[in-house]
Structure formats: structure tokens, C-alpha cells
PDB file of N, CA and C in Angstrom:
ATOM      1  N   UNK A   1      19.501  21.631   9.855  1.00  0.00           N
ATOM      2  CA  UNK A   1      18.425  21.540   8.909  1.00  0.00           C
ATOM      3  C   UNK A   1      17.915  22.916   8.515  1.00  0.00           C
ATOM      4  N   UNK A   2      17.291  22.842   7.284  1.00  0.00           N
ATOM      5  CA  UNK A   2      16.380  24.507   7.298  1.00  0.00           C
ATOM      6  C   UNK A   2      15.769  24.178   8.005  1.00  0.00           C
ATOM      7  N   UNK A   3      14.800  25.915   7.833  1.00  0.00           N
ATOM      8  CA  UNK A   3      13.843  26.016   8.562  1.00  0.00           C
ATOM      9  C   UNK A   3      12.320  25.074   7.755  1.00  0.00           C
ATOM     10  N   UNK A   4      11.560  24.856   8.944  1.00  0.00           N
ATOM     11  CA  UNK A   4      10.422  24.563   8.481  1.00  0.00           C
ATOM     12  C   UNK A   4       9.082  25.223   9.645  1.00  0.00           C
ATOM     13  N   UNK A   5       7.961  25.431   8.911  1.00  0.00           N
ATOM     14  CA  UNK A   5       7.311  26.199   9.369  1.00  0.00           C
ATOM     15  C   UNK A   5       5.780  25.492   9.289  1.00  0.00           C
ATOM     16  N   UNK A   6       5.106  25.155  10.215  1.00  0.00           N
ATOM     17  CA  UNK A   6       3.834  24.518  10.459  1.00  0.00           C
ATOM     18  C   UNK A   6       2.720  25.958  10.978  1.00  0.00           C
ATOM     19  N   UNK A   7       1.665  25.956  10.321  1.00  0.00           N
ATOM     20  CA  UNK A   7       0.769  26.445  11.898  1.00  0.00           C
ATOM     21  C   UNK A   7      -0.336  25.570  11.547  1.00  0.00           C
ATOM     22  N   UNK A   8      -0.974  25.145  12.779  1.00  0.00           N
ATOM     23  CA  UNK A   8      -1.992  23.973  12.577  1.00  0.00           C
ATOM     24  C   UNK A   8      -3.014  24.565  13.250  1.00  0.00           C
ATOM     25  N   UNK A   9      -4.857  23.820  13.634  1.00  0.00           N
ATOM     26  CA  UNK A   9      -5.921  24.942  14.308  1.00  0.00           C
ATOM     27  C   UNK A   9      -6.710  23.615  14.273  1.00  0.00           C
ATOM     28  N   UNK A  10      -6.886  23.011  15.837  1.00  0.00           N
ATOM     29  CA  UNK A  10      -7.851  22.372  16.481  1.00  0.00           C
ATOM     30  C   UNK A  10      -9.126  22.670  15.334  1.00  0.00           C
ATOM     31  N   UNK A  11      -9.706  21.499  14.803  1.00  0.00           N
ATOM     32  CA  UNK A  11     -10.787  21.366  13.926  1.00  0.00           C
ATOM     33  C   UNK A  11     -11.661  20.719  14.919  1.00  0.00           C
ATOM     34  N   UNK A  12     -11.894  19.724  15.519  1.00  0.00           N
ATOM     35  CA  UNK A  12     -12.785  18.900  16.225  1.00  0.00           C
ATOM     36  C   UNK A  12     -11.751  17.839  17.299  1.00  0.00           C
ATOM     37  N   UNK A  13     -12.033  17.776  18.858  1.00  0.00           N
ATOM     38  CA  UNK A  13     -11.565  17.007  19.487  1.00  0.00           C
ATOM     39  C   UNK A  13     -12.191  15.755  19.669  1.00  0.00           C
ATOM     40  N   UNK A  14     -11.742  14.531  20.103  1.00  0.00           N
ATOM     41  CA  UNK A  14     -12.474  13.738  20.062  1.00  0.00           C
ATOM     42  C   UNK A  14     -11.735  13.074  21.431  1.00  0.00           C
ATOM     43  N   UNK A  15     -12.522  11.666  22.034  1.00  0.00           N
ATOM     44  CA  UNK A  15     -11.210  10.918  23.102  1.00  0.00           C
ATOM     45  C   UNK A  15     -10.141  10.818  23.020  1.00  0.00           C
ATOM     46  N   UNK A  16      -9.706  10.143  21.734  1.00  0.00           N
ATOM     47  CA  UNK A  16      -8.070   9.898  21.649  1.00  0.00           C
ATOM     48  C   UNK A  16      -7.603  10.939  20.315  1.00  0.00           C
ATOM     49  N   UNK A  17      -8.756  11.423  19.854  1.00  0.00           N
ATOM     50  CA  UNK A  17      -8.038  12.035  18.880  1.00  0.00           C
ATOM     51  C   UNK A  17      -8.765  13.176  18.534  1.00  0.00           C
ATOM     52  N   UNK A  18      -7.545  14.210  17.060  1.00  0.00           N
ATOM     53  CA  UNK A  18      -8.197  15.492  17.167  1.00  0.00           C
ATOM     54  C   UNK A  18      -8.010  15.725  15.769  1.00  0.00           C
ATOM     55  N   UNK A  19      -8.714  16.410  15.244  1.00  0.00           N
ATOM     56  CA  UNK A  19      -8.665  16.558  13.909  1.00  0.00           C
ATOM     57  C   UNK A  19      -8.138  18.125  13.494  1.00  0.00           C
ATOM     58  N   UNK A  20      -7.370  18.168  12.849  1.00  0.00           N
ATOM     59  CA  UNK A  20      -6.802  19.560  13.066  1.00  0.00           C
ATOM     60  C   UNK A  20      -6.644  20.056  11.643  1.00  0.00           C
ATOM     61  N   UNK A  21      -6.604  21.261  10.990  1.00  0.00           N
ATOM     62  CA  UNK A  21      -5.808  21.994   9.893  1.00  0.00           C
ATOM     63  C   UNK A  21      -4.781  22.375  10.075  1.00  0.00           C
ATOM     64  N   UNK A  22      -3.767  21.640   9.092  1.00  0.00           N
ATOM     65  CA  UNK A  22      -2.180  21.887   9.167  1.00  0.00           C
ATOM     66  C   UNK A  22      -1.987  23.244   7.540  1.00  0.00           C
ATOM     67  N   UNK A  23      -1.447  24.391   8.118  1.00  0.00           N
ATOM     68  CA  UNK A  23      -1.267  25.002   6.903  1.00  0.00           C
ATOM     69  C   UNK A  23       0.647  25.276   6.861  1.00  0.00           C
ATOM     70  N   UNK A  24       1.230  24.910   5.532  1.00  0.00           N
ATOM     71  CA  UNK A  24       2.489  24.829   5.568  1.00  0.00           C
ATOM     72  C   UNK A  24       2.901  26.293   4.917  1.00  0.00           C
ATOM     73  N   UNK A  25       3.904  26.664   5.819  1.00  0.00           N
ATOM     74  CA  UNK A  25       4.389  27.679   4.961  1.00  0.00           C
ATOM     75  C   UNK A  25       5.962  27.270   4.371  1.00  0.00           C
ATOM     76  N   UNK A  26       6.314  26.530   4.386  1.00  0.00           N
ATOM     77  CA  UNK A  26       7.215  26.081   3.816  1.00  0.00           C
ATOM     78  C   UNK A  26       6.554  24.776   3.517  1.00  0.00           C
ATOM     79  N   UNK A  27       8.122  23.628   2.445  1.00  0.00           N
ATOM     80  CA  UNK A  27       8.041  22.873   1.822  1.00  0.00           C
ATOM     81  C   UNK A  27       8.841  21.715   1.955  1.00  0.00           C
ATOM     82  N   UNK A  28       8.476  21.068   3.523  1.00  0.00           N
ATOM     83  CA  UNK A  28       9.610  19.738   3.670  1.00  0.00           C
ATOM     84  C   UNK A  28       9.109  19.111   3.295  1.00  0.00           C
ATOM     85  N   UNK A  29       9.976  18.155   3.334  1.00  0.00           N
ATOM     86  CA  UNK A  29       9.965  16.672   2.785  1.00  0.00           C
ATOM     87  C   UNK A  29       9.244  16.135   4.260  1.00  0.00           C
ATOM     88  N   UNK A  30       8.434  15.239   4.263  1.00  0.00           N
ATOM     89  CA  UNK A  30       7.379  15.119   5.854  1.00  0.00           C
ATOM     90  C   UNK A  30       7.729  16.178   6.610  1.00  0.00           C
ATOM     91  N   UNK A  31       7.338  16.955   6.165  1.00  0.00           N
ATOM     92  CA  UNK A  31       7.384  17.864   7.344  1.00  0.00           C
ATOM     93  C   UNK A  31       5.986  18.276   8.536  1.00  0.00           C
ATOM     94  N   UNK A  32       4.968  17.482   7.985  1.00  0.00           N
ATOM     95  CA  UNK A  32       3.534  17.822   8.683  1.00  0.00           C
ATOM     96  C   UNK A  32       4.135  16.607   9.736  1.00  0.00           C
ATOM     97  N   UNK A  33       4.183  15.036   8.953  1.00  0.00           N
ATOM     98  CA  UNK A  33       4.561  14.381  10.012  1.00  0.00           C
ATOM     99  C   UNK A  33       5.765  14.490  11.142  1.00  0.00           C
ATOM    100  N   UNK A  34       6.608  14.896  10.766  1.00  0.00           N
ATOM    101  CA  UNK A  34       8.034  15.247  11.413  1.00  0.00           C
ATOM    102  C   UNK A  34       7.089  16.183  12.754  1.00  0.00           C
ATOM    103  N   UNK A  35       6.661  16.914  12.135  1.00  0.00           N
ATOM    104  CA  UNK A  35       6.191  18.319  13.313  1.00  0.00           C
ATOM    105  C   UNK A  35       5.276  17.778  14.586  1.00  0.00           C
ATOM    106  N   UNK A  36       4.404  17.222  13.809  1.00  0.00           N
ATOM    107  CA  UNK A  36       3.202  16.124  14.772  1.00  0.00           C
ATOM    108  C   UNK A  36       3.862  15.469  15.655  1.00  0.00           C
ATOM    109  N   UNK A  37       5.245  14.524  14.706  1.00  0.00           N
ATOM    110  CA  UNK A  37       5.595  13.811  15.763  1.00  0.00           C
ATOM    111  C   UNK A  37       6.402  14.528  17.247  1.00  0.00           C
ATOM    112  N   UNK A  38       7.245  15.203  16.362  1.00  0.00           N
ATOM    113  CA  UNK A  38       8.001  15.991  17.580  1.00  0.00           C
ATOM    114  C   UNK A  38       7.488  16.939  18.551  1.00  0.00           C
ATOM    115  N   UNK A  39       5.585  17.021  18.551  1.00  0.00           N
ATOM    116  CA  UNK A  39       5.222  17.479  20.075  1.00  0.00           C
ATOM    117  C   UNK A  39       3.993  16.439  20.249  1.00  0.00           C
ATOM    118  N   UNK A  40       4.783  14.866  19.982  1.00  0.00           N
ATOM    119  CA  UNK A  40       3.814  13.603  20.782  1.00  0.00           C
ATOM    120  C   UNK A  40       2.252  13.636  20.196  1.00  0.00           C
ATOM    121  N   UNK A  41       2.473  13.565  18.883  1.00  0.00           N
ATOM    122  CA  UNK A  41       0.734  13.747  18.431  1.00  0.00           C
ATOM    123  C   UNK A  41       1.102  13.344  17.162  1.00  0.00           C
ATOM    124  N   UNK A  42       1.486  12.110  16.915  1.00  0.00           N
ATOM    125  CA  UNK A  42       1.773  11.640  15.622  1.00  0.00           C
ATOM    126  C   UNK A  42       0.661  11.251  14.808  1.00  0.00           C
ATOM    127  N   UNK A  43       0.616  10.981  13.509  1.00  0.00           N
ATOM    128  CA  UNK A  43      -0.121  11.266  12.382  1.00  0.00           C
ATOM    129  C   UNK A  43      -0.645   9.542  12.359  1.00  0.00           C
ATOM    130  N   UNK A  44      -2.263   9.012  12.645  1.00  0.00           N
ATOM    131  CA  UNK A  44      -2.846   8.218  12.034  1.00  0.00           C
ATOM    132  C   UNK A  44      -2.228   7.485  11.219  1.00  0.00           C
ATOM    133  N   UNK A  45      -1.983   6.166  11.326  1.00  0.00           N
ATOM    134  CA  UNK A  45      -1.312   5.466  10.328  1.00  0.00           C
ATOM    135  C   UNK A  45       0.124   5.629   9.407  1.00  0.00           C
ATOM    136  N   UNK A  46       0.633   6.397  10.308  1.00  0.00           N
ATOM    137  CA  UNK A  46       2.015   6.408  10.258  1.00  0.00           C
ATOM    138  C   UNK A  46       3.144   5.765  10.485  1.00  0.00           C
ATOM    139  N   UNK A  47       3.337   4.940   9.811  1.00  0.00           N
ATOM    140  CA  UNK A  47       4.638   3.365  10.274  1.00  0.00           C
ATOM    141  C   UNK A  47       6.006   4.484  10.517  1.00  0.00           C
ATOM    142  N   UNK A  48       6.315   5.481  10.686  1.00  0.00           N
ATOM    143  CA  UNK A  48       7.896   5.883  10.178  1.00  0.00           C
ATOM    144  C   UNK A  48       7.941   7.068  11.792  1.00  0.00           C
ATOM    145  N   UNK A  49       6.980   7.530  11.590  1.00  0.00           N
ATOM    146  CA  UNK A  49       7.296   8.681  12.605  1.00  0.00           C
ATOM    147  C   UNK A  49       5.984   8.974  14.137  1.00  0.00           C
ATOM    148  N   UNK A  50       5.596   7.359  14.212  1.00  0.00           N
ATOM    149  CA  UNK A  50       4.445   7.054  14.788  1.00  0.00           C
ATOM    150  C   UNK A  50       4.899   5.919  15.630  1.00  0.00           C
ATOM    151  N   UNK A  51       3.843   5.343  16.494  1.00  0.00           N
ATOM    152  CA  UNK A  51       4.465   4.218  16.892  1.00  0.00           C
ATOM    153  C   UNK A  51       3.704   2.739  15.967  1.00  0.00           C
ATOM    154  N   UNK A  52       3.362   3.197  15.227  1.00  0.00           N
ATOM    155  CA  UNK A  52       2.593   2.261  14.353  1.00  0.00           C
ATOM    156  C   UNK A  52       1.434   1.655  13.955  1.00  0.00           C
ATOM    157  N   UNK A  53       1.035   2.401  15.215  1.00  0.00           N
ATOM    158  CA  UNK A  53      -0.536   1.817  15.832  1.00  0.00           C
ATOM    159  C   UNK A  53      -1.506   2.359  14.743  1.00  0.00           C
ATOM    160  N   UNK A  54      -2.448   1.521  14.097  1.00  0.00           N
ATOM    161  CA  UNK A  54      -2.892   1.753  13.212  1.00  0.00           C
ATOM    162  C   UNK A  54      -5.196   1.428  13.303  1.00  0.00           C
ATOM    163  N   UNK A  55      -5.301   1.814  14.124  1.00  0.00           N
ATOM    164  CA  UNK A  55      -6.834   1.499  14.713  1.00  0.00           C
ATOM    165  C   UNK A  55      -7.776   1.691  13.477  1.00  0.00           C
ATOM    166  N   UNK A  56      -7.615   2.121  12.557  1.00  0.00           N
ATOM    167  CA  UNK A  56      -8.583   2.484  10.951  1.00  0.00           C
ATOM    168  C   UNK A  56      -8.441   1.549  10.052  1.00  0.00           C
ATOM    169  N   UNK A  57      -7.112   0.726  10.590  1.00  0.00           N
ATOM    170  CA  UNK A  57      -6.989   0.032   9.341  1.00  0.00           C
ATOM    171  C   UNK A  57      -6.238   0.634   7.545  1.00  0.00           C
ATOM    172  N   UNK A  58      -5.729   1.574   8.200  1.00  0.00           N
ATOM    173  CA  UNK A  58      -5.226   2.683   7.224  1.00  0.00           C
ATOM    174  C   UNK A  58      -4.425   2.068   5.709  1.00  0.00           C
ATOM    175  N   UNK A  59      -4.401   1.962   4.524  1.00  0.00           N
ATOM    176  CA  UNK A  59      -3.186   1.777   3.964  1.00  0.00           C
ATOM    177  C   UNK A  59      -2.150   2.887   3.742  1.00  0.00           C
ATOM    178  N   UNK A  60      -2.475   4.318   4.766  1.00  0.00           N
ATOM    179  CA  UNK A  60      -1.612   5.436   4.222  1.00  0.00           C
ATOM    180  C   UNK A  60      -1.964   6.232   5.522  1.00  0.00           C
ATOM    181  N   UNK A  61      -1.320   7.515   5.691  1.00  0.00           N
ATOM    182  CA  UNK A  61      -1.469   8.374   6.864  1.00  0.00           C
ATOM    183  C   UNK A  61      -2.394   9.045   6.318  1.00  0.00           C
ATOM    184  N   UNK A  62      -3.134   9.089   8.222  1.00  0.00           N
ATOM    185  CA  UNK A  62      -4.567   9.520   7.961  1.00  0.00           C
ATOM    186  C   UNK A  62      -4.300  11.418   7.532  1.00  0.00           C
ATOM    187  N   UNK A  63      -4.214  11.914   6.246  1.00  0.00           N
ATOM    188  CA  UNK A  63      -3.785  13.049   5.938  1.00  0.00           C
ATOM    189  C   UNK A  63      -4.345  13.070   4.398  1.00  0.00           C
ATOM    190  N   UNK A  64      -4.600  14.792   4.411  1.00  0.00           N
ATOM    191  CA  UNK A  64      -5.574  14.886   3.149  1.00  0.00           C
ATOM    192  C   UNK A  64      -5.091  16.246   2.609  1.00  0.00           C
ATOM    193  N   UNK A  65      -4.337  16.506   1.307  1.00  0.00           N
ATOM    194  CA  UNK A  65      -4.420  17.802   1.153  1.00  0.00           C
ATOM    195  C   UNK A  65      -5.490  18.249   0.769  1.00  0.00           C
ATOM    196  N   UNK A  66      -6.406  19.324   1.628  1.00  0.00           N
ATOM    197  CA  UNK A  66      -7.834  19.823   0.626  1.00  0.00           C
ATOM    198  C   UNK A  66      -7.416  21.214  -0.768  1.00  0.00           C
ATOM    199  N   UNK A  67      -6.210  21.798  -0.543  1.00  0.00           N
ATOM    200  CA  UNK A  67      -6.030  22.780  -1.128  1.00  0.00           C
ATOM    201  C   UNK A  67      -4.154  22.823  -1.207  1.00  0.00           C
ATOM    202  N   UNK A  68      -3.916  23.247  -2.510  1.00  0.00           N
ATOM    203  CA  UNK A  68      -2.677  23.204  -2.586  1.00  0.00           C
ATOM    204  C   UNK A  68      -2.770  24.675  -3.881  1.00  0.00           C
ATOM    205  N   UNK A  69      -1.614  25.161  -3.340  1.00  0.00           N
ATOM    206  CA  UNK A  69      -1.214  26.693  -4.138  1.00  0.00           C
ATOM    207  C   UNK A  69       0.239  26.815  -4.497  1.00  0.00           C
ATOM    208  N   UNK A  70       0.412  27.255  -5.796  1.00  0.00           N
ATOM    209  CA  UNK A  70       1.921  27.070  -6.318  1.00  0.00           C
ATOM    210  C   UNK A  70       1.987  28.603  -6.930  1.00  0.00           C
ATOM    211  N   UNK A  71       3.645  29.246  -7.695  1.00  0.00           N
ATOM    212  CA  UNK A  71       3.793  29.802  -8.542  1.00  0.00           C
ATOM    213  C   UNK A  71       4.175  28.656  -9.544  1.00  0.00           C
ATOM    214  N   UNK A  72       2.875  29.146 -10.846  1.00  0.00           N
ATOM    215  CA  UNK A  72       3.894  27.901 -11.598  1.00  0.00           C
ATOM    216  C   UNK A  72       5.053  28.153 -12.233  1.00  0.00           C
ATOM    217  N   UNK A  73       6.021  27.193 -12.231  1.00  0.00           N
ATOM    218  CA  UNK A  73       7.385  27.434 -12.565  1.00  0.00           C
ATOM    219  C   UNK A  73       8.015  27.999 -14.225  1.00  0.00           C
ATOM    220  N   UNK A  74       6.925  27.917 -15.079  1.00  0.00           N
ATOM    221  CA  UNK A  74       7.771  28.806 -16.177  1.00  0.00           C
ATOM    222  C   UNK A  74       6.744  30.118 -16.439  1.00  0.00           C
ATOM    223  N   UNK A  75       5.464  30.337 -15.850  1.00  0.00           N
ATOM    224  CA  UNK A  75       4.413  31.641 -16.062  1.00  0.00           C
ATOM    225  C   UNK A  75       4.761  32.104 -14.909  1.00  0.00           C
ATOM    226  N   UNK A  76       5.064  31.836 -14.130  1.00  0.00           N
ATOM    227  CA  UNK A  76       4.854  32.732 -12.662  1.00  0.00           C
ATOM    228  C   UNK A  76       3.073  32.760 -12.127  1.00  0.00           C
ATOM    229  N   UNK A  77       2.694  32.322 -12.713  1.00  0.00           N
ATOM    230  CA  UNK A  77       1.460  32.594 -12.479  1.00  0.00           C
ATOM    231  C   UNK A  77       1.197  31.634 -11.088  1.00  0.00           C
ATOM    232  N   UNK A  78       0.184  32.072 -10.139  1.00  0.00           N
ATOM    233  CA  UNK A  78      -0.356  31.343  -9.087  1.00  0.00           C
ATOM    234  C   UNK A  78      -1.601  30.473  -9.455  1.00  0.00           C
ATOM    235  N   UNK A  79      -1.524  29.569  -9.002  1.00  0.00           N
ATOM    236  CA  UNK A  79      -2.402  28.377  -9.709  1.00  0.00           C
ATOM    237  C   UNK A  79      -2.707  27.938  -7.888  1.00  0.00           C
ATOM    238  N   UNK A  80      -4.142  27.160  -7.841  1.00  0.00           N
ATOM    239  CA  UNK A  80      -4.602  26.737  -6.947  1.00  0.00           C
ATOM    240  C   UNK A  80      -5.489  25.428  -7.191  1.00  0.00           C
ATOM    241  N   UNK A  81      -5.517  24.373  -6.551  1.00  0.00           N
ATOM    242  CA  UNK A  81      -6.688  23.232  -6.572  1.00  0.00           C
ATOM    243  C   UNK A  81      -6.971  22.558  -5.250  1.00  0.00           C
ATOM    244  N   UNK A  82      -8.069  22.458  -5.119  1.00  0.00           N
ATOM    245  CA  UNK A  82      -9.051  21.948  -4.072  1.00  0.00           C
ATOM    246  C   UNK A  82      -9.201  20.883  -4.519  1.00  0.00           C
ATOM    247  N   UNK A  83      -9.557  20.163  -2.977  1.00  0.00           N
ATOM    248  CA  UNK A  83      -9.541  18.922  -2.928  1.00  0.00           C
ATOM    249  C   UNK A  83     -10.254  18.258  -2.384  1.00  0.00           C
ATOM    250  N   UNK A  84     -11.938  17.849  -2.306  1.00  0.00           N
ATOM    251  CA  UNK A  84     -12.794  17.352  -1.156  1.00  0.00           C
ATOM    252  C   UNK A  84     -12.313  16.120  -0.319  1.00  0.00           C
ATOM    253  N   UNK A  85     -12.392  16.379   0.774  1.00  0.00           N
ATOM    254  CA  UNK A  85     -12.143  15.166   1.609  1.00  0.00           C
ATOM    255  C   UNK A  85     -12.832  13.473   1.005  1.00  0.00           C
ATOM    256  N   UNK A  86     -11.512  12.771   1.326  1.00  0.00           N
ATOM    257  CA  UNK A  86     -11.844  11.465   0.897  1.00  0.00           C
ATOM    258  C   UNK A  86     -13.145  10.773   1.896  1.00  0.00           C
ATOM    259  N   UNK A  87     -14.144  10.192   1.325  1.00  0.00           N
ATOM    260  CA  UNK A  87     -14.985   9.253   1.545  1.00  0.00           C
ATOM    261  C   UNK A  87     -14.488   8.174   2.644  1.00  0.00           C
ATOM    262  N   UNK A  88     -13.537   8.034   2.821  1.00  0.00           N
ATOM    263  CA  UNK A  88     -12.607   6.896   4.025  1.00  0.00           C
ATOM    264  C   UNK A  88     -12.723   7.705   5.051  1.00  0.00           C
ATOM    265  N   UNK A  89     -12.263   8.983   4.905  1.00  0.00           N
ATOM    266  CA  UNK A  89     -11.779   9.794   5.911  1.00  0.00           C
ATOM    267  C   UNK A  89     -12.841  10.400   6.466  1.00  0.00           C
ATOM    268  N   UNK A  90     -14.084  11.039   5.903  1.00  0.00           N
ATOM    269  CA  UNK A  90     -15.315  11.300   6.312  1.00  0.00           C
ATOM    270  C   UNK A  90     -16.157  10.494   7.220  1.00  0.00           C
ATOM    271  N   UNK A  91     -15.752   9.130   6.473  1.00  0.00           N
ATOM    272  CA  UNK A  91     -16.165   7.762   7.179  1.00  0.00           C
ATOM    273  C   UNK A  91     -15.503   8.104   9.287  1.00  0.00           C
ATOM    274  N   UNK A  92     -14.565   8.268   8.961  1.00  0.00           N
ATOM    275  CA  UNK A  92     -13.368   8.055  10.204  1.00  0.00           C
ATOM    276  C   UNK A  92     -13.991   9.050  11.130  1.00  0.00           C
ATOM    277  N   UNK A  93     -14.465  10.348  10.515  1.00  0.00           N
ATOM    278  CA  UNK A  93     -14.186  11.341  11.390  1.00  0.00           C
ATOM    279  C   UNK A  93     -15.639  11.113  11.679  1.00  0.00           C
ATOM    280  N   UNK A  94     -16.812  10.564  10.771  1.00  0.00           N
ATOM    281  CA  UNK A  94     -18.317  10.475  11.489  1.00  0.00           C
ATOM    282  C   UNK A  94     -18.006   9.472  13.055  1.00  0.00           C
ATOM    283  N   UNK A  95     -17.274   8.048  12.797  1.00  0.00           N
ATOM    284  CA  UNK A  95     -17.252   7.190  13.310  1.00  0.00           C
ATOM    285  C   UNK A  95     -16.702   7.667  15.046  1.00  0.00           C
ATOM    286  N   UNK A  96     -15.419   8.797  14.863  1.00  0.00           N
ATOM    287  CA  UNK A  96     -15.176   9.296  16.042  1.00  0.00           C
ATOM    288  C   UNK A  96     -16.449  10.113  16.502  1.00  0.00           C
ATOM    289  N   UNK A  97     -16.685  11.332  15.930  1.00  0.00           N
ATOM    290  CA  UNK A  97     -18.087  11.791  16.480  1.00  0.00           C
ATOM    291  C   UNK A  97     -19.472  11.221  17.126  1.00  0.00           C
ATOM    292  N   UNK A  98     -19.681   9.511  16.454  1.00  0.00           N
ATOM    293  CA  UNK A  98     -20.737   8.526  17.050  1.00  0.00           C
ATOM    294  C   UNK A  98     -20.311   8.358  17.936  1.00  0.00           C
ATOM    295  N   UNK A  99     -18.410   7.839  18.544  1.00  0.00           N
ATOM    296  CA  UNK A  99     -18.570   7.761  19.647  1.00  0.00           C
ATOM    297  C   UNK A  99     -17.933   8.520  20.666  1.00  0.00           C
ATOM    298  N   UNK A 100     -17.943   9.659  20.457  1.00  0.00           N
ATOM    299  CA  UNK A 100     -17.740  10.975  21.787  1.00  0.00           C
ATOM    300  C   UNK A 100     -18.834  11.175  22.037  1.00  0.00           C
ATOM    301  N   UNK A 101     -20.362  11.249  21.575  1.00  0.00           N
ATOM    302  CA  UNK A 101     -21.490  11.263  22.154  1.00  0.00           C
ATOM    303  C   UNK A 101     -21.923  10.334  23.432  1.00  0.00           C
TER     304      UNK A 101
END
């Protein structure tokens, strides 16, 4: 396979779970999930590379791009867009924080 390149950074721990920033320096095809899975910390609502277990009720993996950066392909120019966290997911991460207290 190529290479693929993750670095990720503990955001908030919780009992069973941890909320983390994944920044890609490369461009797989699942490659956030692929990575998660292969050191036993698979991705929220993940039917493919998870064991399926789905406790949120998810229709999608619990995953959010907040920021994405390109060259665009006929200016060269670098282009960037932000992305506020979804309202579901805010929901999720208050709901863990109520109960680690």
C-alpha cells in the first residue's frame, strides 16, 4: 500500500471513550478509520472497520471534518473551509461529560 500518515491529539477523555483531533497529512481512502482501527480504538458507529457497536444510535461514523485545505486544481491557489461541529455531535460529547462527573 502507500504510505499514509495520521497524527491525532487526545481532546477530552471520557470512560469508554475519547475524543481526539485527527490531522491528515495525506489522502486515503478511510484512512482516519483504517488507522483507529488498527491500534484497537475504532471510530463510533462504524459498521466496516468497528465491531459495530453503535451506543448513539448513529446513522454515520461519529466523525466531523471541522477544517479542510486544498491547492485548487486549475489556480493553484490554497483555499480553506471550516466547519462547526454538528449539533448531534455536541449533543454526544455534552452527554459523555454529564456522565464522567
Amino acid at each position: 500500500g502507500r504510505e499514509a500518515i495520521t497524527r491525532f491529539y487526545v481532546l477530552r477523555r471520557f470512560q469508554k471513550y475519547t475524543l481526539v483531533k485527527a490531522c491528515l497529512l495525506t489522502g486515503r481512502t478511510h484512512q482516519i478509520r483504517v488507522h483507529f482501527a488498527h491500534i484497537k480504538h475504532g471510530i463510533v458507529g462504524d459498521p466496516l472497520y468497528t465491531s459495530g457497536k453503535n451506543p448513539f444510535s448513529l446513522t454515520s461514523q461519529a466523525l466531523h471534518a471541522c477544517l479542510l485545505g486544498f491547492k485548487h486544481p486549475r489556480s493553484g491557489k490554497y483555499m480553506e473551509f471550516h466547519s462547526p461541529t454538528p449539533q448531534y455531535l455536541e449533543h454526544i460529547i455534552h452527554e459523555l461529560e454529564k456522565s464522567s462527573n
